[in-house]
PDB file of N, CA and C in Angstrom:
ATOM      1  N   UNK A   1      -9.248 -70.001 -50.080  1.00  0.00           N
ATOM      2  CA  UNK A   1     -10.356 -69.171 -50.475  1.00  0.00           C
ATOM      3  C   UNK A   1     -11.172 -69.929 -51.521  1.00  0.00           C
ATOM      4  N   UNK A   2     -12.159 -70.071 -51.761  1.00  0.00           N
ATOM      5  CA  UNK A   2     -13.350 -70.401 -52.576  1.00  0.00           C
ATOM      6  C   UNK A   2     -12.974 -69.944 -54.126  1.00  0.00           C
ATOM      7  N   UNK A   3     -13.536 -70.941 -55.088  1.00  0.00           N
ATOM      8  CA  UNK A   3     -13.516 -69.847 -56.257  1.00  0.00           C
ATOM      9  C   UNK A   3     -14.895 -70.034 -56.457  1.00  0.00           C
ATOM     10  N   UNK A   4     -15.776 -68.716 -56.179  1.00  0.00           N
ATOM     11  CA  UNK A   4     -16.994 -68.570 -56.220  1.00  0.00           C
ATOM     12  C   UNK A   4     -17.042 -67.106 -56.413  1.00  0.00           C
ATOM     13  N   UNK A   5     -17.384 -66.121 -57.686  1.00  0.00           N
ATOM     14  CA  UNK A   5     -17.268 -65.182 -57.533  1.00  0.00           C
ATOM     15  C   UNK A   5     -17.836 -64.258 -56.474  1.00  0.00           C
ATOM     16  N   UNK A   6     -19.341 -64.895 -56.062  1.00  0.00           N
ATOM     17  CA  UNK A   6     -19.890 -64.062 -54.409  1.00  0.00           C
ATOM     18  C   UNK A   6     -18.886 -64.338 -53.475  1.00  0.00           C
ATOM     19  N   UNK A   7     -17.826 -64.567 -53.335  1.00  0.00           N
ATOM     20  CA  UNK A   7     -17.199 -64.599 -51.980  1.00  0.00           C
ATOM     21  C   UNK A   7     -16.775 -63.047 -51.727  1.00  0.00           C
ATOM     22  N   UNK A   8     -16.783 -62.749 -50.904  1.00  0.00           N
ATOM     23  CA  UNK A   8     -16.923 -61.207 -50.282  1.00  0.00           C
ATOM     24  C   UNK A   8     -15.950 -61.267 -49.071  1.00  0.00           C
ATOM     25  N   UNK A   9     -14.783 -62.653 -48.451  1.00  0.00           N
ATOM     26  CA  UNK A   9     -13.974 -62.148 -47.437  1.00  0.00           C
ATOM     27  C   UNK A   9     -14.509 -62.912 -46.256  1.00  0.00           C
ATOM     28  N   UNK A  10     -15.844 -63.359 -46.072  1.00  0.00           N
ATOM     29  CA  UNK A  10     -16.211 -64.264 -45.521  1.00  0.00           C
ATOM     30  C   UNK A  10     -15.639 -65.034 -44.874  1.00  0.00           C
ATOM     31  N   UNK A  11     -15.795 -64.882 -43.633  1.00  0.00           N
ATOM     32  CA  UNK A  11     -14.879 -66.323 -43.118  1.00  0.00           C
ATOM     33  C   UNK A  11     -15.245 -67.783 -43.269  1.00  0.00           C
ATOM     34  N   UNK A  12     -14.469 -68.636 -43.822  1.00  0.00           N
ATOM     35  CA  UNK A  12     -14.511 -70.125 -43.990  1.00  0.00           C
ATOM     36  C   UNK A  12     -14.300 -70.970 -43.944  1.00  0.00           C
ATOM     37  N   UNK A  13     -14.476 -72.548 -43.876  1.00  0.00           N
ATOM     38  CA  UNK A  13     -13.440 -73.288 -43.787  1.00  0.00           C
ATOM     39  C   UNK A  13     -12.922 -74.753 -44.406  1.00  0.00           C
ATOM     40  N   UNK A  14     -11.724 -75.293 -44.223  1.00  0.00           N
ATOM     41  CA  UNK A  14     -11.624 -76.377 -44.619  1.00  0.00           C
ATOM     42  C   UNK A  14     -11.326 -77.634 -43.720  1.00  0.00           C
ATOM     43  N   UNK A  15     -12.196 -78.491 -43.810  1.00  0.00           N
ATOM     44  CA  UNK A  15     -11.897 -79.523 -42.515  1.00  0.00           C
ATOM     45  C   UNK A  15     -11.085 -80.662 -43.540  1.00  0.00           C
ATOM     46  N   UNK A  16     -10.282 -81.173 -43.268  1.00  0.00           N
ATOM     47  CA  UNK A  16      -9.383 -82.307 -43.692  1.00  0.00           C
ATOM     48  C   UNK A  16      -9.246 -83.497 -42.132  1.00  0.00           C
ATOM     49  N   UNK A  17      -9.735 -84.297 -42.420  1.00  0.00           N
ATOM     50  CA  UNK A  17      -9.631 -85.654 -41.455  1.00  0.00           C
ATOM     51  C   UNK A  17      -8.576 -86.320 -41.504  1.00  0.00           C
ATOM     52  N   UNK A  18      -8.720 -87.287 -40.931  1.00  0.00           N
ATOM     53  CA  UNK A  18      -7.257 -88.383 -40.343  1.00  0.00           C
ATOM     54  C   UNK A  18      -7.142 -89.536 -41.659  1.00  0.00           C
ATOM     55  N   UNK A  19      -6.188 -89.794 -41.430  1.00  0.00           N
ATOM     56  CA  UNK A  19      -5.656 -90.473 -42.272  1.00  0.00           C
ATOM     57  C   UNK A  19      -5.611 -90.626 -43.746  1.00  0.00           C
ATOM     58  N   UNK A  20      -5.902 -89.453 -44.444  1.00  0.00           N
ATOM     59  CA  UNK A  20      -5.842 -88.979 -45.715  1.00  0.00           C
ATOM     60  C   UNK A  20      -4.913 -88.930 -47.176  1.00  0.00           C
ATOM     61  N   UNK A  21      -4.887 -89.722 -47.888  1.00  0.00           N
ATOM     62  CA  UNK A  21      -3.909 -89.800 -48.691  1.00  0.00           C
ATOM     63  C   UNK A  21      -3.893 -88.435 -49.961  1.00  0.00           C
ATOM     64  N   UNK A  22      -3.315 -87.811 -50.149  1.00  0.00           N
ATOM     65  CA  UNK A  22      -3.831 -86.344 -51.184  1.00  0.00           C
ATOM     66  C   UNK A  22      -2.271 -86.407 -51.891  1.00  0.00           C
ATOM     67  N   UNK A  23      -2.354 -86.912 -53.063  1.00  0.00           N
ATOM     68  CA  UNK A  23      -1.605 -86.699 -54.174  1.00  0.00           C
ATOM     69  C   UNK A  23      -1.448 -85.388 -54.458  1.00  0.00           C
ATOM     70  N   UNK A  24      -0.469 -85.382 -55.422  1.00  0.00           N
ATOM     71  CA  UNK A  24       0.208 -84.173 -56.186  1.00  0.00           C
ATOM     72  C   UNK A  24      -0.326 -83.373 -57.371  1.00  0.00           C
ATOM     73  N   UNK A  25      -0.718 -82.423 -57.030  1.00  0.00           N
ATOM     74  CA  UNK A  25      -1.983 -80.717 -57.620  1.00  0.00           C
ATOM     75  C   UNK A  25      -3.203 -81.097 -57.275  1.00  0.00           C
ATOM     76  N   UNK A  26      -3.185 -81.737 -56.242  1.00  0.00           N
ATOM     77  CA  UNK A  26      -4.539 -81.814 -55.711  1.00  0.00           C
ATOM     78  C   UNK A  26      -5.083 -80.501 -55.550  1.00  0.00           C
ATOM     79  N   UNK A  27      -6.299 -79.701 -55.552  1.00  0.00           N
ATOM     80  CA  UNK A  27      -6.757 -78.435 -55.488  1.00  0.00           C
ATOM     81  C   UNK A  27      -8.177 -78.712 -54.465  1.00  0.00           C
ATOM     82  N   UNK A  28      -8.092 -78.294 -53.066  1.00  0.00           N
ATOM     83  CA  UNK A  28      -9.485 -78.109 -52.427  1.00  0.00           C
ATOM     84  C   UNK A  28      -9.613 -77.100 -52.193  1.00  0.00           C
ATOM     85  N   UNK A  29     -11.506 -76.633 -52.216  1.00  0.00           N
ATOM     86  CA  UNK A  29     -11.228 -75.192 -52.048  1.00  0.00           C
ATOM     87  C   UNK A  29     -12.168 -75.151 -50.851  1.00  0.00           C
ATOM     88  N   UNK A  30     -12.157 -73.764 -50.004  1.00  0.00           N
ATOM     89  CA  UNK A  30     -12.891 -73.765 -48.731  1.00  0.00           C
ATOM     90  C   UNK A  30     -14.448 -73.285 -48.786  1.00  0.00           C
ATOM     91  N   UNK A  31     -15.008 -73.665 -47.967  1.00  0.00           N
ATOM     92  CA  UNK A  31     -16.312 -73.588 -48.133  1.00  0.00           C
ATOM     93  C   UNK A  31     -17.077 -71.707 -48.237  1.00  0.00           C
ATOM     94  N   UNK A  32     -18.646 -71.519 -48.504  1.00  0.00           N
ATOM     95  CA  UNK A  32     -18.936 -70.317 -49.080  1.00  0.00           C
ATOM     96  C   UNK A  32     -19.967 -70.325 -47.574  1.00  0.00           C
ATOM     97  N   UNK A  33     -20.216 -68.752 -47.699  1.00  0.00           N
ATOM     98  CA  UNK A  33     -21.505 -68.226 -46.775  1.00  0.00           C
ATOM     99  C   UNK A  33     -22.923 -69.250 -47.449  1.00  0.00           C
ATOM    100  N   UNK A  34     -23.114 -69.291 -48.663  1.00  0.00           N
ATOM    101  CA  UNK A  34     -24.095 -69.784 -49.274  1.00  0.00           C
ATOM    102  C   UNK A  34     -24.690 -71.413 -48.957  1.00  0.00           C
ATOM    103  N   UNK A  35     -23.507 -71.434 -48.459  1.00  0.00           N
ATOM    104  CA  UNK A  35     -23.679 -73.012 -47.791  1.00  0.00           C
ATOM    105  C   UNK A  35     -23.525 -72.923 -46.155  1.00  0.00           C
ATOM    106  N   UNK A  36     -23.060 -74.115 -45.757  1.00  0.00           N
ATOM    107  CA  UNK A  36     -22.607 -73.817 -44.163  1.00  0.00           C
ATOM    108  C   UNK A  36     -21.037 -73.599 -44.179  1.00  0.00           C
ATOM    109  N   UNK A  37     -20.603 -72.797 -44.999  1.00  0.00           N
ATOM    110  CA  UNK A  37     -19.435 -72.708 -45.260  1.00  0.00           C
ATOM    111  C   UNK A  37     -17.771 -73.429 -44.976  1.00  0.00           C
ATOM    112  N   UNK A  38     -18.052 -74.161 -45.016  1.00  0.00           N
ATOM    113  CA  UNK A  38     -17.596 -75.767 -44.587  1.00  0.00           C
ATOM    114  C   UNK A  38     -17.378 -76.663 -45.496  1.00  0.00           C
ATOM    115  N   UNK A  39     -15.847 -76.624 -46.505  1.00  0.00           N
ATOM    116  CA  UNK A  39     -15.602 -77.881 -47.156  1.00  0.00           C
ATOM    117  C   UNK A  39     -15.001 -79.245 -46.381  1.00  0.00           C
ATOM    118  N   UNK A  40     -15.450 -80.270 -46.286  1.00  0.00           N
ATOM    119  CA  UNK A  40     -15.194 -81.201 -45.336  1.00  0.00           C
ATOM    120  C   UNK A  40     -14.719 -82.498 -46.165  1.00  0.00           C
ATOM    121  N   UNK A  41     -13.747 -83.049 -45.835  1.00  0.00           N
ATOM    122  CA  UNK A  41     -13.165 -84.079 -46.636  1.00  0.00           C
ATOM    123  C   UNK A  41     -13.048 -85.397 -44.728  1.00  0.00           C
ATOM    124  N   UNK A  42     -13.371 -86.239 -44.930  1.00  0.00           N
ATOM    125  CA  UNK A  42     -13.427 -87.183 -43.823  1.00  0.00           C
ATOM    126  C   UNK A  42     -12.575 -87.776 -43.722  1.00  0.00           C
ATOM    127  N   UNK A  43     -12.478 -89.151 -43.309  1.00  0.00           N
ATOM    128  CA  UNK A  43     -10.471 -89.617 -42.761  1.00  0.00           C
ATOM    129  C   UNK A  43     -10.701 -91.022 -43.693  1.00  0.00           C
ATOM    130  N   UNK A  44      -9.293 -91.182 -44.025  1.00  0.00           N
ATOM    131  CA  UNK A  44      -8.976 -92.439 -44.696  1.00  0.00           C
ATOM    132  C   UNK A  44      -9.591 -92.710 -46.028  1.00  0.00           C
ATOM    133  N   UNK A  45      -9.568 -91.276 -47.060  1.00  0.00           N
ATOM    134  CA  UNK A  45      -9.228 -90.842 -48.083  1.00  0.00           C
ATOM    135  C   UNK A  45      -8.435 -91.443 -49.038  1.00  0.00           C
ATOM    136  N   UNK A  46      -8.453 -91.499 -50.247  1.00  0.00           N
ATOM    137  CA  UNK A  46      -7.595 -91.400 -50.827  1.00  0.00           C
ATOM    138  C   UNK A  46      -7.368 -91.045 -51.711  1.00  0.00           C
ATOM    139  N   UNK A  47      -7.343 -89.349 -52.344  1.00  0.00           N
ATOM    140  CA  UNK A  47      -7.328 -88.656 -53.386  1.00  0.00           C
ATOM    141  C   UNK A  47      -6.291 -88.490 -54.302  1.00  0.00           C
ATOM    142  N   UNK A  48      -6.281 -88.964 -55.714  1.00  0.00           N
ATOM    143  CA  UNK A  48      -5.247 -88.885 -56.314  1.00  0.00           C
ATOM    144  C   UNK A  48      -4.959 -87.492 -57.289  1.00  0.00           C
ATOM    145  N   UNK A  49      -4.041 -87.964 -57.978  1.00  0.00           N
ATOM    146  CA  UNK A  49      -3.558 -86.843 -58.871  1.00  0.00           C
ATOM    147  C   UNK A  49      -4.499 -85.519 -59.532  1.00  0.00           C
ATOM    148  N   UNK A  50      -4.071 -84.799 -59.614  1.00  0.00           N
ATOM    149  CA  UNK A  50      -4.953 -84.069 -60.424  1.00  0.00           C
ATOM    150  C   UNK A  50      -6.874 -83.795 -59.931  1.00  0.00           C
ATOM    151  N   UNK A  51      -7.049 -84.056 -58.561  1.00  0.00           N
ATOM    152  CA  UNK A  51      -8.038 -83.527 -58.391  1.00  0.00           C
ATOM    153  C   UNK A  51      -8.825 -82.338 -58.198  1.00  0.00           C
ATOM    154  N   UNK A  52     -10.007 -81.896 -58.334  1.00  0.00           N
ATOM    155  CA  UNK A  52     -10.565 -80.649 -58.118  1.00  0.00           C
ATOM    156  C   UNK A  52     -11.600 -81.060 -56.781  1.00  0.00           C
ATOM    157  N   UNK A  53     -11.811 -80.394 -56.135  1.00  0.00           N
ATOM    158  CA  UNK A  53     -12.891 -80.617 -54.667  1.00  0.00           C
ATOM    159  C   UNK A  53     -13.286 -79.050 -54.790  1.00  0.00           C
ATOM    160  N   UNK A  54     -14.108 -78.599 -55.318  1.00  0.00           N
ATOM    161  CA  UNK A  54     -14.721 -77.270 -55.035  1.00  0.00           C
ATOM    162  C   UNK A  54     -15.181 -77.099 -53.579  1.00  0.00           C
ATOM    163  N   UNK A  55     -15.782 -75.537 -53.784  1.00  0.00           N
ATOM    164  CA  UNK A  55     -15.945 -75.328 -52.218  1.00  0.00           C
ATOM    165  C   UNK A  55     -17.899 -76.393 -52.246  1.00  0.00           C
ATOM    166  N   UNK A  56     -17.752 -76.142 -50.662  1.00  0.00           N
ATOM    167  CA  UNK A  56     -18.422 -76.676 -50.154  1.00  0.00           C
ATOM    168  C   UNK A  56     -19.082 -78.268 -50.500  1.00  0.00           C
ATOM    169  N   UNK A  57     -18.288 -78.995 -51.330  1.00  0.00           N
ATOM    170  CA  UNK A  57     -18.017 -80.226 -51.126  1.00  0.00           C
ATOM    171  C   UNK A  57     -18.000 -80.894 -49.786  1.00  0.00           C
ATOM    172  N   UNK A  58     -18.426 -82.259 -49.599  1.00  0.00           N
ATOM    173  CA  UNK A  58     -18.898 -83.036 -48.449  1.00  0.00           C
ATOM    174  C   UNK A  58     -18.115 -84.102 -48.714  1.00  0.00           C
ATOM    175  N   UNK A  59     -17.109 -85.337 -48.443  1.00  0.00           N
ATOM    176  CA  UNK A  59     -16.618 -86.341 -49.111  1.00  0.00           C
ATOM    177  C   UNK A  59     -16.595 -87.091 -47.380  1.00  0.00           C
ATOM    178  N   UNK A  60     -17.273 -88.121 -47.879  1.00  0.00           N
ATOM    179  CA  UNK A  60     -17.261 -89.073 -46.569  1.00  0.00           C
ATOM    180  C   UNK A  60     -15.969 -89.753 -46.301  1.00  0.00           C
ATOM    181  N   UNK A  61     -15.737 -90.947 -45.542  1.00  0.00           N
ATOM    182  CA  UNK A  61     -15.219 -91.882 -45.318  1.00  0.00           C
ATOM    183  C   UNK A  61     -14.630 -93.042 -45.677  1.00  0.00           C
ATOM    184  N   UNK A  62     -13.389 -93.472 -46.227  1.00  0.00           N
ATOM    185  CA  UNK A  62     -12.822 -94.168 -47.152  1.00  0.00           C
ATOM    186  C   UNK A  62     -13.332 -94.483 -48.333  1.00  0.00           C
ATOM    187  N   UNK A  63     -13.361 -92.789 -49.320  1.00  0.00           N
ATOM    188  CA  UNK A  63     -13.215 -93.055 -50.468  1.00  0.00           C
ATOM    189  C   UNK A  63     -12.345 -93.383 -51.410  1.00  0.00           C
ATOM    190  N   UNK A  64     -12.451 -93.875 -52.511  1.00  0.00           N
ATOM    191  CA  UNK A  64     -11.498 -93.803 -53.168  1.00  0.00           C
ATOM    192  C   UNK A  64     -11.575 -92.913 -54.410  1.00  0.00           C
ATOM    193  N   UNK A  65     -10.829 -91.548 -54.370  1.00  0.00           N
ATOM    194  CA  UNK A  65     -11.014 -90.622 -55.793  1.00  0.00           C
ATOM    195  C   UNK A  65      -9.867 -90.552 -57.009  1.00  0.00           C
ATOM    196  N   UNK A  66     -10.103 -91.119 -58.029  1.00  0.00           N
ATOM    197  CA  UNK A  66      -8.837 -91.533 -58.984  1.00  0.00           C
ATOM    198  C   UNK A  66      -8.514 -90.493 -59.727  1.00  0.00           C
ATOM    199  N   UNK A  67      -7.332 -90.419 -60.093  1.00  0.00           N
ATOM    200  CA  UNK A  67      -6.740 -89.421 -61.086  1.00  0.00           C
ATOM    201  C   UNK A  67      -7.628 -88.510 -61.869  1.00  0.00           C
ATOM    202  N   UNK A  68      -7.514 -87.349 -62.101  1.00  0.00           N
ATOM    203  CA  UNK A  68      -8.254 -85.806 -62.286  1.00  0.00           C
ATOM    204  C   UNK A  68      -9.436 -85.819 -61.974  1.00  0.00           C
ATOM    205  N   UNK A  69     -10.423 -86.625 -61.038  1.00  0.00           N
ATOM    206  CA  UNK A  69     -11.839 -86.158 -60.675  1.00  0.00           C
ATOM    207  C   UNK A  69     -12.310 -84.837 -60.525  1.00  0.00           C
ATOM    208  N   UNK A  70     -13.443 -84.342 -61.124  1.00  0.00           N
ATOM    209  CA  UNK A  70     -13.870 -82.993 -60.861  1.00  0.00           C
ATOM    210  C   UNK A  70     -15.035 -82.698 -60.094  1.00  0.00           C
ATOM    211  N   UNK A  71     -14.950 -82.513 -58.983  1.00  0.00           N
ATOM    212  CA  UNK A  71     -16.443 -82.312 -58.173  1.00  0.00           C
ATOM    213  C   UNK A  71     -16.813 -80.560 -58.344  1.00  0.00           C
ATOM    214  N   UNK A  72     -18.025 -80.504 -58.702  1.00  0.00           N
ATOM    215  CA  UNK A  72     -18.088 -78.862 -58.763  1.00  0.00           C
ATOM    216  C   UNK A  72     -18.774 -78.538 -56.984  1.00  0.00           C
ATOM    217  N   UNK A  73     -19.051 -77.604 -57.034  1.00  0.00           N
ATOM    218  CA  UNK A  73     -19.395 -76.780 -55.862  1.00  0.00           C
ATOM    219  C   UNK A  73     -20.493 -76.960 -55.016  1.00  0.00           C
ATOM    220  N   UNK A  74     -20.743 -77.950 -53.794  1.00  0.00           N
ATOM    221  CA  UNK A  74     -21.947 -78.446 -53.028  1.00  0.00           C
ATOM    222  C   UNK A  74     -21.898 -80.056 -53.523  1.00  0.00           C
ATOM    223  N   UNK A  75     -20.675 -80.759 -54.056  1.00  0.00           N
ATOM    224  CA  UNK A  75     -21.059 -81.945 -54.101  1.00  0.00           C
ATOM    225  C   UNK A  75     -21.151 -82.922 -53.482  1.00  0.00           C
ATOM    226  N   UNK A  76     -21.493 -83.795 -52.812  1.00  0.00           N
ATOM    227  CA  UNK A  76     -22.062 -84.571 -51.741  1.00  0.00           C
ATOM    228  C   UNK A  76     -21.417 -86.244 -51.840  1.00  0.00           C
ATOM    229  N   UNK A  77     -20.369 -86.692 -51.832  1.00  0.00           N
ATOM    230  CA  UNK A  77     -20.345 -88.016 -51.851  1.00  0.00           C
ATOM    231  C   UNK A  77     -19.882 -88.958 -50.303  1.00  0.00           C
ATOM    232  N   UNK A  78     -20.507 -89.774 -50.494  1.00  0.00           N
ATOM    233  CA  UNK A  78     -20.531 -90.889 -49.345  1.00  0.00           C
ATOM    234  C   UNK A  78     -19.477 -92.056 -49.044  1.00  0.00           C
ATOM    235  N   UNK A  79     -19.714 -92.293 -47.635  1.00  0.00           N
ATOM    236  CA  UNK A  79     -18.875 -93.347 -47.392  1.00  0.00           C
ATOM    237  C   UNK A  79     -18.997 -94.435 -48.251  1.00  0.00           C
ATOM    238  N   UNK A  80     -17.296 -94.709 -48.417  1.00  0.00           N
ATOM    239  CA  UNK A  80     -16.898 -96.153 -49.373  1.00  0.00           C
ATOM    240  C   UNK A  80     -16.874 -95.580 -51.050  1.00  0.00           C
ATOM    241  N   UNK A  81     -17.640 -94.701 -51.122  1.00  0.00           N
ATOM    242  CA  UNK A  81     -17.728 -94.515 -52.242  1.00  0.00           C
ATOM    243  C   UNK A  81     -16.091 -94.547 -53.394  1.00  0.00           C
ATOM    244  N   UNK A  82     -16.353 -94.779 -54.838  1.00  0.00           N
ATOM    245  CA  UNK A  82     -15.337 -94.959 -55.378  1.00  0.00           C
ATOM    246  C   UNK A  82     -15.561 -94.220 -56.803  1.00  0.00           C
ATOM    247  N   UNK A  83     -14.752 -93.128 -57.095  1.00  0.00           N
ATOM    248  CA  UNK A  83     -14.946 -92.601 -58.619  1.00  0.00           C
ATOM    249  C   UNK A  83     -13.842 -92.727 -59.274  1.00  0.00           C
ATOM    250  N   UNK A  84     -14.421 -93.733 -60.824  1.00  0.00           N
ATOM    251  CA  UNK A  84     -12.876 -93.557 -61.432  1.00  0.00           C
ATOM    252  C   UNK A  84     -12.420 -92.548 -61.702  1.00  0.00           C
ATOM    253  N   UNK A  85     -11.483 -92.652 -62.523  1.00  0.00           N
ATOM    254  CA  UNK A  85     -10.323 -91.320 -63.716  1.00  0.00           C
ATOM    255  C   UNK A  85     -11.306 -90.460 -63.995  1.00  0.00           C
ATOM    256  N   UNK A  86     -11.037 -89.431 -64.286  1.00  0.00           N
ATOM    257  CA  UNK A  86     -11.873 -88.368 -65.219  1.00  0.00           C
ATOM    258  C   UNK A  86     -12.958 -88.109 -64.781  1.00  0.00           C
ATOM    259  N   UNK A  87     -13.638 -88.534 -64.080  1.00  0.00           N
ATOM    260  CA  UNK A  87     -15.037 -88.362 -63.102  1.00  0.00           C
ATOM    261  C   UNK A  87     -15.336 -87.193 -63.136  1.00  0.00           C
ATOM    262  N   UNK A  88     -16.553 -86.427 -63.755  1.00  0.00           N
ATOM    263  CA  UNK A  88     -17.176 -85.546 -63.292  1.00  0.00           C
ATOM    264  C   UNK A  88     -17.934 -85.137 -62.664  1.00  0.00           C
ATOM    265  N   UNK A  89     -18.332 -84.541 -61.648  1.00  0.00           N
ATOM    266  CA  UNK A  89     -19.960 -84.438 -61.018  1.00  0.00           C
ATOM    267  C   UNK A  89     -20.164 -82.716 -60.843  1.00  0.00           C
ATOM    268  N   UNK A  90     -21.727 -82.981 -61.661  1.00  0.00           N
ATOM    269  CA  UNK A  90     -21.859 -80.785 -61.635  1.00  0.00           C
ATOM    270  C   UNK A  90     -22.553 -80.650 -60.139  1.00  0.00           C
ATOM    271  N   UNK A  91     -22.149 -79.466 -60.049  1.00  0.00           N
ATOM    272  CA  UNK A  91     -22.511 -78.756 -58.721  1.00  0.00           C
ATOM    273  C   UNK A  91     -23.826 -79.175 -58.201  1.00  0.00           C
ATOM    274  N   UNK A  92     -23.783 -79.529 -56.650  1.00  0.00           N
ATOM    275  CA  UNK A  92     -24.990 -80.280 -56.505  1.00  0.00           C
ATOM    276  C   UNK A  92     -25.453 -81.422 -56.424  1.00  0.00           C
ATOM    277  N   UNK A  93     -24.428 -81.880 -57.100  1.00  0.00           N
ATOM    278  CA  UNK A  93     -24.759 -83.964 -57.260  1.00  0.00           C
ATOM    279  C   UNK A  93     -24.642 -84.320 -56.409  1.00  0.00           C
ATOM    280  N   UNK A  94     -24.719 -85.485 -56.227  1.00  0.00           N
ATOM    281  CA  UNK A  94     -24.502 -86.368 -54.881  1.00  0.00           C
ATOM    282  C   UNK A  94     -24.203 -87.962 -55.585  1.00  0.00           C
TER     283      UNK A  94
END
């Protein structure tokens, strides 16, 4: 479920791709009506410890996301891309 307080029950979802590495308290959340309700994470990943992926997050194709990254809600990142430790991005970024 989303943590977005408008969520109302909505049906939604979470796409997770192939070959994905997702460390331990990783937290993704599923996508909102407000978007195309669709959190999508792509294949050959590699998310570490302590991450946050809000809803409706977009994450391309062999990224690399390092220990506690925080993406807020609609964030947009691309293939290859690489964020260190502690990484923040507010809702919306890309």
């Amino acid at each position: 479920m989303p943590q977005d307080k408008k969520y109302a029950g909505e049906p939604t979802r979470l796409e997770i791709g192939d070959g994905n590495m997702v460390r331990e308290y990783v937290t993704i959340n599923t996508g909102t009506v407000q978007d195309v309700g669709v959190t999508r994470v792509g294949n050959d990943n590699w998310i570490m410890a302590y991450t946050h992926i809000a809803h409706d997050c977009q994450i391309g194709n062999h990224t690399i996301i390092a220990n506690s990254v925080q993406l807020g809600g609609h964030v947009h990142i691309g293939d290859w891309a690489i964020l260190g430790g502690l990484t923040a991005v507010h809702q919306f970024g890309s």
